[in-house]
Protein backbone atom coordinates (compact mmCIF):
# COMPACT_ATOMS: atom_id res chain seq x y z
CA UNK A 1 -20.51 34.75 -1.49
CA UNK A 2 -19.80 32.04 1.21
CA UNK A 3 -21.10 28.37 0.26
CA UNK A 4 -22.70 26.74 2.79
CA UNK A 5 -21.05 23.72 4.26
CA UNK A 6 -22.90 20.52 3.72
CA UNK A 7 -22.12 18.89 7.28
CA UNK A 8 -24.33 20.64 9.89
CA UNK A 9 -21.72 19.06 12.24
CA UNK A 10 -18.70 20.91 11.29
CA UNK A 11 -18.68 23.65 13.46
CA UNK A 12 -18.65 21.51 16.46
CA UNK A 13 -16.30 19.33 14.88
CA UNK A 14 -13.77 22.45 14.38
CA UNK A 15 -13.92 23.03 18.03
CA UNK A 16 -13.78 19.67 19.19
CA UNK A 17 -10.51 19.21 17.45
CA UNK A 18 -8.94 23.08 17.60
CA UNK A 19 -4.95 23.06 18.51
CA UNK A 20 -4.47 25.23 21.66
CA UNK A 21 -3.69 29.25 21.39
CA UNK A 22 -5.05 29.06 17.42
CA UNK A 23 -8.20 31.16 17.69
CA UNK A 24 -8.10 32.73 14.50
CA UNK A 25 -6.46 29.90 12.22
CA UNK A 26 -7.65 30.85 8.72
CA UNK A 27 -5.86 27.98 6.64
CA UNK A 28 -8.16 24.62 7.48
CA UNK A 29 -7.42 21.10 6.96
CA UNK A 30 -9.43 18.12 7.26
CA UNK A 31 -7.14 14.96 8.38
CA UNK A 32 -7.70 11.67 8.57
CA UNK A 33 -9.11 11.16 12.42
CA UNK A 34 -7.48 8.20 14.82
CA UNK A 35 -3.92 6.68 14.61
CA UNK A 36 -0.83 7.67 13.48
CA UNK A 37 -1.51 9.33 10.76
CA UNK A 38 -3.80 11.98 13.19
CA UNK A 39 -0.96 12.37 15.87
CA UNK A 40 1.56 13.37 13.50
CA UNK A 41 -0.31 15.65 11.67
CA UNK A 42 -0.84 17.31 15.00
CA UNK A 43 2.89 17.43 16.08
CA UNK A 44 3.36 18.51 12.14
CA UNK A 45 0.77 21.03 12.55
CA UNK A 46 1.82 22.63 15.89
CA UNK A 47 5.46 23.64 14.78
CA UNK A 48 4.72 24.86 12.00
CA UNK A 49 1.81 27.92 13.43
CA UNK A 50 4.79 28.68 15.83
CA UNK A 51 6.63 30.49 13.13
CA UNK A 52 3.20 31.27 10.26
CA UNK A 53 1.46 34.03 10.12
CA UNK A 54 -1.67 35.24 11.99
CA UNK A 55 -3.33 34.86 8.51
CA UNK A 56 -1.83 31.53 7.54
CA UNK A 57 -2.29 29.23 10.29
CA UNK A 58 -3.47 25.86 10.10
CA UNK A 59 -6.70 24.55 12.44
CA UNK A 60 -7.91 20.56 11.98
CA UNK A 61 -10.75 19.43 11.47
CA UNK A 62 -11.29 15.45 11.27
CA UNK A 63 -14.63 13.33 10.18
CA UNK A 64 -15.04 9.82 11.08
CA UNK A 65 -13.68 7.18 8.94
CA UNK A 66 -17.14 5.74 8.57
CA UNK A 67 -17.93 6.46 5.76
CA UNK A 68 -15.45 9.22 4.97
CA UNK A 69 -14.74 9.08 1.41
CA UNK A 70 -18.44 9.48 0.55
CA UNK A 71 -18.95 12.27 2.55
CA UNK A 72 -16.11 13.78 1.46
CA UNK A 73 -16.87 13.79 -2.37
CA UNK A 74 -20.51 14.40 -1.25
CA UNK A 75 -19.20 17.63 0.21
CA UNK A 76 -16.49 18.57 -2.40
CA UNK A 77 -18.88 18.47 -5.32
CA UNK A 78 -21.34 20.51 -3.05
CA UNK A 79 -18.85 23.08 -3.54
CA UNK A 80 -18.02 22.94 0.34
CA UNK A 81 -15.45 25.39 1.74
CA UNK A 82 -15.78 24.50 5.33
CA UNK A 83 -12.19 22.88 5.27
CA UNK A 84 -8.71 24.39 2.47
CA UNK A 85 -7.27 21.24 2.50
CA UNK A 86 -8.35 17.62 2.55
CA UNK A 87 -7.09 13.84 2.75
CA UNK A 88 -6.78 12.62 -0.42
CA UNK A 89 -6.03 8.55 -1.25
CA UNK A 90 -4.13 7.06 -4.65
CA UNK A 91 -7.03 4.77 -5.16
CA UNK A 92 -9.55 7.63 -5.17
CA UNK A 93 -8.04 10.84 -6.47
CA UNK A 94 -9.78 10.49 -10.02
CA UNK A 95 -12.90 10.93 -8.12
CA UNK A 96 -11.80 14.33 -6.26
CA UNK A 97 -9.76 15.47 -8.74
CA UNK A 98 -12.95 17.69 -10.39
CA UNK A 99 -13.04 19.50 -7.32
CA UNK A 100 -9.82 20.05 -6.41
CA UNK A 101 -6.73 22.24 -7.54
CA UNK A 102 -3.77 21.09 -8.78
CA UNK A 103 -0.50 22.06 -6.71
CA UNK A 104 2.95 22.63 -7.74
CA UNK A 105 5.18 21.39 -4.82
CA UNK A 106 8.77 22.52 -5.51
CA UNK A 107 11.46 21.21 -7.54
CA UNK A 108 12.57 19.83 -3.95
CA UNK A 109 9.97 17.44 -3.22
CA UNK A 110 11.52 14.76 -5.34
CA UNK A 111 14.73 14.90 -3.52
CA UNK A 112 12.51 14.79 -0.72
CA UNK A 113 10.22 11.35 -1.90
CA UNK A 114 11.33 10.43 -4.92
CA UNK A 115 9.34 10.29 -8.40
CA UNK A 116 7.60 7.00 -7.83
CA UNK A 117 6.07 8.32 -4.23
CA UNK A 118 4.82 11.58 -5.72
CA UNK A 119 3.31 9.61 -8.86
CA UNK A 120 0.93 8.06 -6.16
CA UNK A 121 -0.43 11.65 -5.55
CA UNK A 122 -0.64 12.75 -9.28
CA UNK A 123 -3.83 12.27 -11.81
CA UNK A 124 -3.45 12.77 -15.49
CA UNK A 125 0.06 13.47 -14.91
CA UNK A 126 -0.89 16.57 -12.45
CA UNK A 127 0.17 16.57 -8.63
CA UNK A 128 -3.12 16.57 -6.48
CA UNK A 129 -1.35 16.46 -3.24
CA UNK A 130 1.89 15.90 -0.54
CA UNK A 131 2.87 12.65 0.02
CA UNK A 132 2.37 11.90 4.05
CA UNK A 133 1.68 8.05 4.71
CA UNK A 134 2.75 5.52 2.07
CA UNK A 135 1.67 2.00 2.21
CA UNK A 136 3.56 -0.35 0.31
CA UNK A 137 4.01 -5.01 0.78
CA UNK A 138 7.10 -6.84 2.22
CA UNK A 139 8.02 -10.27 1.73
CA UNK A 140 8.39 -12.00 5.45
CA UNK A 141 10.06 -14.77 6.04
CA UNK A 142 11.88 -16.70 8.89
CA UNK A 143 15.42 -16.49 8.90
CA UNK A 144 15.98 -19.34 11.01
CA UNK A 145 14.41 -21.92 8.52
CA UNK A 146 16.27 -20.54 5.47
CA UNK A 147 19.24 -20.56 7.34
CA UNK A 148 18.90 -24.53 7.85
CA UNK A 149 17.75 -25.36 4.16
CA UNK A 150 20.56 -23.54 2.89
CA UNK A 151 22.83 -24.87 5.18
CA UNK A 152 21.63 -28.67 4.51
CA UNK A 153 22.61 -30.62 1.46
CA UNK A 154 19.80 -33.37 1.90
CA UNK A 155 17.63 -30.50 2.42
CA UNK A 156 18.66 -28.98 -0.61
CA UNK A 157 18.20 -32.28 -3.04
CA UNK A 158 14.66 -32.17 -1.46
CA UNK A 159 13.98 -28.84 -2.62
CA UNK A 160 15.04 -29.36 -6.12
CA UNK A 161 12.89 -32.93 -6.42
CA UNK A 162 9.62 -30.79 -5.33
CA UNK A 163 10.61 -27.85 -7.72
CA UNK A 164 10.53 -29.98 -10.65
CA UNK A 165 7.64 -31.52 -9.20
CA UNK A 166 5.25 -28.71 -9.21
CA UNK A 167 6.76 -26.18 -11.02
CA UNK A 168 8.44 -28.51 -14.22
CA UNK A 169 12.35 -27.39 -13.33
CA UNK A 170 14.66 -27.92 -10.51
CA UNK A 171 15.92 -25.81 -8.63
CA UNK A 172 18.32 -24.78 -5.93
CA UNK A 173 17.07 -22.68 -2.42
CA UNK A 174 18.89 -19.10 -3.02
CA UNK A 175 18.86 -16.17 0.04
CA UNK A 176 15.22 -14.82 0.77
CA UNK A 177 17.15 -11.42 -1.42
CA UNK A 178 17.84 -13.14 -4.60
CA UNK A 179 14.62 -14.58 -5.10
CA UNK A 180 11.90 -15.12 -8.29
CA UNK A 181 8.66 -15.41 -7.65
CA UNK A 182 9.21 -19.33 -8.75
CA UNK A 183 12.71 -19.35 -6.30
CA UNK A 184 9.27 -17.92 -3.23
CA UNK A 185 7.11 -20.76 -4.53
CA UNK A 186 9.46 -23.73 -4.48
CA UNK A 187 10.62 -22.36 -1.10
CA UNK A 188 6.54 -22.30 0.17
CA UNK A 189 6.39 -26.08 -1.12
CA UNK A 190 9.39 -27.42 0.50
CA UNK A 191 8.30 -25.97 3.72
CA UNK A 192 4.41 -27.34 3.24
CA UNK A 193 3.96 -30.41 5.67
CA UNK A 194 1.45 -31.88 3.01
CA UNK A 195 4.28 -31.90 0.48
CA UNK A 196 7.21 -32.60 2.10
CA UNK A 197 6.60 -34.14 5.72
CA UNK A 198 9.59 -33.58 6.90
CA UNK A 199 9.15 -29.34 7.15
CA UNK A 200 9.32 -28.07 10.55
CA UNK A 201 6.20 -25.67 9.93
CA UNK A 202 3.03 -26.63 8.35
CA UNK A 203 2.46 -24.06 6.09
CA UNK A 204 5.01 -23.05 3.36
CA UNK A 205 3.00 -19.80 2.69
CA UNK A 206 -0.13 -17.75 3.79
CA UNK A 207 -1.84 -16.11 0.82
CA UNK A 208 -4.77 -13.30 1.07
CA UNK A 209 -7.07 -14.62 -1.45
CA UNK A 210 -10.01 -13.15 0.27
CA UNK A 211 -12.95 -11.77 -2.16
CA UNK A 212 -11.96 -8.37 -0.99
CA UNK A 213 -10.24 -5.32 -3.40
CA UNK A 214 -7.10 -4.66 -1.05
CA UNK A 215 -5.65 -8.11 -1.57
CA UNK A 216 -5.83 -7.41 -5.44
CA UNK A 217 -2.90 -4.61 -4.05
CA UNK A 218 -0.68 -7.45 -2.35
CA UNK A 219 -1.30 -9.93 -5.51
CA UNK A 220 -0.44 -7.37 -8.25
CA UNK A 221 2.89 -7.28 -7.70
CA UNK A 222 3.53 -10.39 -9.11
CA UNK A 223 2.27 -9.81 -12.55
CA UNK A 224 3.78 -6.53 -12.66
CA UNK A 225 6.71 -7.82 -12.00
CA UNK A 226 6.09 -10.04 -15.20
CA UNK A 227 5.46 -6.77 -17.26
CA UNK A 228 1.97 -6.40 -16.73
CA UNK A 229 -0.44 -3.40 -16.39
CA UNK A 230 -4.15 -2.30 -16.82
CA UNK A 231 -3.95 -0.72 -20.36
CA UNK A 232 -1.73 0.17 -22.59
CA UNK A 233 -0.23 3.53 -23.65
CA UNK A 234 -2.78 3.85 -26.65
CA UNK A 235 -5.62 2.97 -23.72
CA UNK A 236 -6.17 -0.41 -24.53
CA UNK A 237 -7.38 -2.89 -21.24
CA UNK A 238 -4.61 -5.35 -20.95
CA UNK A 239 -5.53 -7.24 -18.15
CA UNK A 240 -5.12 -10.55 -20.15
CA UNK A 241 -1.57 -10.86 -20.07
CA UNK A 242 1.47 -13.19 -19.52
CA UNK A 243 1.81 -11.32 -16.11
CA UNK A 244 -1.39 -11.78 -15.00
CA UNK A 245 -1.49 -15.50 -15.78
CA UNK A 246 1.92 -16.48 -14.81
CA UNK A 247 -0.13 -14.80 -11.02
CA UNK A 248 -3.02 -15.88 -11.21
CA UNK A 249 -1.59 -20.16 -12.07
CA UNK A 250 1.36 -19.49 -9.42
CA UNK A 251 -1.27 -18.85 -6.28
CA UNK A 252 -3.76 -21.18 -7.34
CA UNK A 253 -0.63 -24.33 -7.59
CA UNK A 254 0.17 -23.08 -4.12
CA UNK A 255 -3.36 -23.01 -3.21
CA UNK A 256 -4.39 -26.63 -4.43
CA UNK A 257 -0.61 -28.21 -2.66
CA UNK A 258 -1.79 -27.08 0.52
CA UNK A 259 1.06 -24.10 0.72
CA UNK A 260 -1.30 -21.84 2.10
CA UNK A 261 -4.38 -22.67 4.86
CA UNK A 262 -7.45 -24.39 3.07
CA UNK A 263 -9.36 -21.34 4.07
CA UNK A 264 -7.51 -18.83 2.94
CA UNK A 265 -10.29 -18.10 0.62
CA UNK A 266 -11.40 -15.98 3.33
CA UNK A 267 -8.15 -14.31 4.37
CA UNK A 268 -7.29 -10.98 4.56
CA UNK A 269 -4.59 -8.55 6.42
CA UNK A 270 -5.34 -9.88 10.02
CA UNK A 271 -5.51 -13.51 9.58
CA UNK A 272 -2.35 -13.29 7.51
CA UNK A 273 -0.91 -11.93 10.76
CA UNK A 274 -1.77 -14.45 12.92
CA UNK A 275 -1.09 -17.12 10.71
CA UNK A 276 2.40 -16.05 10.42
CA UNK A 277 2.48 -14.96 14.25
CA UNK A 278 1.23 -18.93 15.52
CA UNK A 279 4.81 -19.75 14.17
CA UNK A 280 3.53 -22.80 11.83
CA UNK A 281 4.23 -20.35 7.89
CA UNK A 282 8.12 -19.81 6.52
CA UNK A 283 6.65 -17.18 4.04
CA UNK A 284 4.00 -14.37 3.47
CA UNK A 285 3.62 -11.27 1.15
CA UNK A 286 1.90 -9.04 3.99
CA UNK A 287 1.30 -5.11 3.96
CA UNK A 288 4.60 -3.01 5.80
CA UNK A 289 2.22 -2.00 8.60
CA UNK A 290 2.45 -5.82 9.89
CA UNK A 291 6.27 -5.00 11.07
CA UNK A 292 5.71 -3.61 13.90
CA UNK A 293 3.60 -6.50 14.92
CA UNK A 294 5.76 -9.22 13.37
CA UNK A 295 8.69 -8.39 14.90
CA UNK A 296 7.55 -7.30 18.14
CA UNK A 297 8.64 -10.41 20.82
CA UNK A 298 5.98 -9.14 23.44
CA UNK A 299 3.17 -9.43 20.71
CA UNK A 300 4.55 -12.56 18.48
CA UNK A 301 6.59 -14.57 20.80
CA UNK A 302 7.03 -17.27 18.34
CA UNK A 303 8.42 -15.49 15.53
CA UNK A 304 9.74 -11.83 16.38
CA UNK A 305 13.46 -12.76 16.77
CA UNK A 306 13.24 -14.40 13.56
CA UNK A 307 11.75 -12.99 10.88
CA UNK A 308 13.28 -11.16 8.17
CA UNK A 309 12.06 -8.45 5.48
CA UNK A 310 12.94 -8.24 1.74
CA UNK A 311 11.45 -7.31 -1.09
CA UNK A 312 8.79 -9.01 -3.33
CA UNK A 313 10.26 -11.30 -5.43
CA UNK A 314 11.40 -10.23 -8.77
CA UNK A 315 9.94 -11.11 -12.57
CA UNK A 316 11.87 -10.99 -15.75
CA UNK A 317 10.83 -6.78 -15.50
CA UNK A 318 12.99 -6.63 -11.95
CA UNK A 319 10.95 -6.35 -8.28
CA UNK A 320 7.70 -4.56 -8.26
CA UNK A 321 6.14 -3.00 -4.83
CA UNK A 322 2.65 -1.79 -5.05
CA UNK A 323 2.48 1.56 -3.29
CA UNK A 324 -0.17 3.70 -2.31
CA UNK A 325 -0.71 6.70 -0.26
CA UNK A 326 -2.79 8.82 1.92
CA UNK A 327 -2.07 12.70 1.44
CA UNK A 328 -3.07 16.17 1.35
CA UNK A 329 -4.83 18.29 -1.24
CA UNK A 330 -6.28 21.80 -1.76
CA UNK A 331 -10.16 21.86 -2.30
CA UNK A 332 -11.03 24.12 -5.07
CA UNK A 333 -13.13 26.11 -3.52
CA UNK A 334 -10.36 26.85 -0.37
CA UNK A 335 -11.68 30.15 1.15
CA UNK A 336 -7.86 30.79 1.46
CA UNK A 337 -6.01 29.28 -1.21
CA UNK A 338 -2.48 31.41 -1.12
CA UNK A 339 -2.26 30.27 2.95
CA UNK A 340 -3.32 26.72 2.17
CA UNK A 341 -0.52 26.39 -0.91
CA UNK A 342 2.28 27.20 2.06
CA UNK A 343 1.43 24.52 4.13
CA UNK A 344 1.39 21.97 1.51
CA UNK A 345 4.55 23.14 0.36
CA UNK A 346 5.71 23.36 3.84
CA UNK A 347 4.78 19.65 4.09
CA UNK A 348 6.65 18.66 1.24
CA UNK A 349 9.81 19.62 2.60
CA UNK A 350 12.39 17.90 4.22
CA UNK A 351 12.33 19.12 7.68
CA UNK A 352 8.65 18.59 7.72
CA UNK A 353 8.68 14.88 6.08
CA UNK A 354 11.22 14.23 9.14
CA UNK A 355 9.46 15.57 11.84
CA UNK A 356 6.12 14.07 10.71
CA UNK A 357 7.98 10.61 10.42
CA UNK A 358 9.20 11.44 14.22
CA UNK A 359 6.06 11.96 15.01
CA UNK A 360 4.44 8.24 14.20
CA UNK A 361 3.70 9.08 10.70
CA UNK A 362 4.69 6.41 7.93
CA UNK A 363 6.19 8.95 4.52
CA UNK A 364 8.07 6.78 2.24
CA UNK A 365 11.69 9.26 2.13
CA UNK A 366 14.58 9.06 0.11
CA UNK A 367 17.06 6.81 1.13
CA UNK A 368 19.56 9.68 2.11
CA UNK A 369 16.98 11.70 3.73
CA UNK A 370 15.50 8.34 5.69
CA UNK A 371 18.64 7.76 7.05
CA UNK A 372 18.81 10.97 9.33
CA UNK A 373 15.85 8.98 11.45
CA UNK A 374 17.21 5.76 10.88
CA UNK A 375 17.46 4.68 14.66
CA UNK A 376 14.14 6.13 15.37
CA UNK A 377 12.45 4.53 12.62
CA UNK A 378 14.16 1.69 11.00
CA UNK A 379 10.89 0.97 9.62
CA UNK A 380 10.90 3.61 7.36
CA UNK A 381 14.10 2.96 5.99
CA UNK A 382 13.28 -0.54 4.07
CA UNK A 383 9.80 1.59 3.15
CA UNK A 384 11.94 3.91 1.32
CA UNK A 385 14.23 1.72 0.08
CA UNK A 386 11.53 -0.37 -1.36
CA UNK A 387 9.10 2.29 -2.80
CA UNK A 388 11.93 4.45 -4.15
CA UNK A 389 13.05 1.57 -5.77
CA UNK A 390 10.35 -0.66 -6.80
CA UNK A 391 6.85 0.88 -6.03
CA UNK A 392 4.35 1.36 -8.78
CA UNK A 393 0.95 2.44 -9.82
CA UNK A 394 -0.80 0.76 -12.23
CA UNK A 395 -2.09 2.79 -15.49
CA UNK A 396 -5.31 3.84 -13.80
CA UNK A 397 -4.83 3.51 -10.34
CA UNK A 398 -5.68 6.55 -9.44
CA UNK A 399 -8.62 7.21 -11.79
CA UNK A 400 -12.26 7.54 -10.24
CA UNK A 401 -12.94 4.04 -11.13
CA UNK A 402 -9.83 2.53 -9.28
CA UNK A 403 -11.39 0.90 -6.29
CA UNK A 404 -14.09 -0.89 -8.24
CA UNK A 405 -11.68 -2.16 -10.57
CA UNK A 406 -10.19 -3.80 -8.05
CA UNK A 407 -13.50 -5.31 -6.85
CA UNK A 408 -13.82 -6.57 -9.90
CA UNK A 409 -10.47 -8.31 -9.93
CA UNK A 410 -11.42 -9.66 -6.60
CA UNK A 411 -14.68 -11.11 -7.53
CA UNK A 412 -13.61 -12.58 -10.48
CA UNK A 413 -9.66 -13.94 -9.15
CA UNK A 414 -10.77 -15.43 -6.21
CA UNK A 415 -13.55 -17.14 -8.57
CA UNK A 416 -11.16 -18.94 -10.26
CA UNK A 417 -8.85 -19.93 -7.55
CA UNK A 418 -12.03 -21.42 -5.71
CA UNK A 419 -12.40 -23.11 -9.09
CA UNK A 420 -15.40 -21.78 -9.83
CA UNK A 421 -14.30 -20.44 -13.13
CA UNK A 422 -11.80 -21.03 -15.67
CA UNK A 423 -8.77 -18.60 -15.75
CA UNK A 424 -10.13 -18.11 -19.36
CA UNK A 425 -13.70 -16.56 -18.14
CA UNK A 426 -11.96 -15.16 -15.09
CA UNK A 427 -9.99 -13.11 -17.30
CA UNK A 428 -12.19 -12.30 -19.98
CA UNK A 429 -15.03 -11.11 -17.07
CA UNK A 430 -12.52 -8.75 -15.87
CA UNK A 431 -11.67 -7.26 -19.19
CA UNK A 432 -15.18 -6.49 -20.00
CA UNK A 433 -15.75 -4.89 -16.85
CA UNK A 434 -12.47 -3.22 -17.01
CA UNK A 435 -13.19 -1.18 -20.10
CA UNK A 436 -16.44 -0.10 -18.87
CA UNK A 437 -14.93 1.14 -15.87
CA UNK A 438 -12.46 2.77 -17.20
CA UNK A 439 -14.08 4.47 -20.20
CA UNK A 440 -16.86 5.86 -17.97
């Protein structure tokens, strides 16, 4: 018997959004509508129904992003099989996971994205999807004003006197490479106006301390990086860690010395960007998609033609790289499973990574295989790099709870670099919260 599909709209959507000379497509996938990721599921799409069969190829279908999540779960656990396949996100697999199918892509997809990529698609250690767009931080920084403090031997005796200033050690400026995340903070003081008046920019840093769950994802880095996670292996909440203080006391110094804009408070992804882009911040921890913009000289005039991309600084545990994903997953109730398996496994290759990342799509690829499109998409290559490398997700990132742990974390972070809480009750909130969430 044939469910009934809980959007009225679908069939009009299916037609709006049918690939040309596909009238009988039989394997459907709902996408994820607008941008890059859309366009390159399209090119993706299109070469491979030139060589499937009648029986196995692929139509898309795509919602609007308003509101897209809900409807999808509202139409997965109505047992929906208007669409095979559907976007899936790291943050919110645990909540699709009871209505979808595990996969099994091929001993090749790890040569294909590496372990840590895959992880972001995987839910009680079971793949839930392919890998397409990967989302990951970079450090940016301008070259030009590391190349003079490095190069400057007053400069230098500067640095170390506000080090041991505001961070109880000196220290000596290293390469934007080599650094801690105290090597990134002395660096953000130096070049502060209000701390040392002689810095050519005003603003040594530009931190997203917004009350808002996706700056919890550029933060977190910094306590991982110090060894910490959400729970232990036994299950145990461990949010109240030497990580997660060492973070949490490291942006609030910067905070109260002026490093970062008085009202970043209410800062998020775009105002980061245009901070750094008015040419008056040497530093900011700022999501890979800002590249494009950052180092574009027709968009940012000021900066393009000298800023630089490394890593996130690195903790006594090594670098850490938060990494998350959009991808692909097969909907339990497919009406045609067998078809639908193909083109995820299809997708997971590596002729089908590359031509989706030709295409405008972001997949974080293995350094050898990221290479092939290296002129195309140099992009891609430090995305690789770094999430092969460095990325992470945190013990429960992907469980059903995941994005309202974060909230949490927001609410109760930003609470106590505002100073309207202790880090004590910040901390202690979250863990109480933390273990309902995650025990539900």
């Amino acid at each position: 018997m044939i469910k009934k599909t809980t959007l009225a709209a679908i069939a009009a959507l299916m037609a709006g959004t049918a690939l040309p000379n596909i009238a009988n497509a039989t394997v459907t996938v709902l996408g994820w509508p607008g941008g890059s990721e859309e366009a390159a599921l399209r090119a993706a799409t299109e070469v491979y129904n030139e060589t499937a069969s009648d029986e196995d190829k692929v139509e898309l279908i795509f919602f609007s992003r308003d509101g897209f999540y809900d409807k999808l779960q509202a139409d997965l656990a109505a047992g929906s099989d208007a669409f095979d396949i559907n976007l899936i996100a790291t943050y919110s697999i645990g909540r699709y996971a009871p209505y979808m199918e595990p996969i099994d892509l091929g001993d090749a997809a790890e040569s294909v994205f590496g372990k840590a990529v895959l992880e972001t698609m995987q839910y009680e250690g079971k793949q839930y999807g392919v890998p397409t767009d990967l989302s990951l931080h970079f450090m940016y920084y301008r070259t030009d004003l590391m190349d003079e403090l490095l190069g400057d031997d007053d400069a230098k005796t500067e640095y170390s006197k506000i080090a041991e200033e505001y961070l109880g050690k000196a220290m000596e400026p290293k390469p934007a490479n080599e650094w801690t995340w105290d090597d990134w903070a002395a660096t953000a003081l130096y070049f502060t106006k209000s701390v040392n008046s002689d810095s050519p920019v005003r603003y040594g840093t530009v931190l997203q301390m917004k009350n808002l769950l996706f700056n919890m994802m550029v933060f977190q880095s910094l306590p991982r990086s110090y060894g910490a996670d959400w729970r232990d292996a036994e299950g145990n909440v461990t949010i109240d860690s030497e990580g997660y203080r060492k973070g949490l006391e490291l942006y609030k110094t910067l905070y109260d010395a002026g490093a970062t804009p008085k009202d970043s408070l209410s800062y998020e992804y775009a105002e980061t960007n245009a901070a750094f882009a008015s040419g008056q911040v040497a530093t900011a921890l700022q999501w890979n998609a800002a590249a494009a913009e950052l180092t574009d000289p027709e968009k940012t005039p000021a900066v393009a033609d000298v800023t630089g991309v490394v890593a996130p600084p690195a903790g006594p545990e090594g670098r850490a790289d938060h990494i998350h994903g959009l991808g692909l997953g097969l909907n339990k109730n497919a009406a045609n499973k067998e078809g639908a398996l193909k083109f995820l496994q299809w997708l997971a290759t590596e002729d089908a990574a590359l031509l989706y990342a030709e295409n405008g799509g972001s997949p974080a690829l293995m350094p050898d295989v990221v290479a092939k499109i290296a002129e195309e998409r140099p992009d891609l290559v430090d995305l690789g790099n770094f999430a092969s490398q460095y990325g992470y997700v945190m013990d429960g990132g992907t469980s059903a709870n995941a994005l309202s742990i974060y909230e949490v974390q927001a609410r109760e972070f930003t609470g106590y670099w505002s100073g309207q809480q202790s880090l004590d009750e910040a901390l202690a909130n979250t863990k109480a919260e933390m273990e309902k969430l995650l025990n539900q």
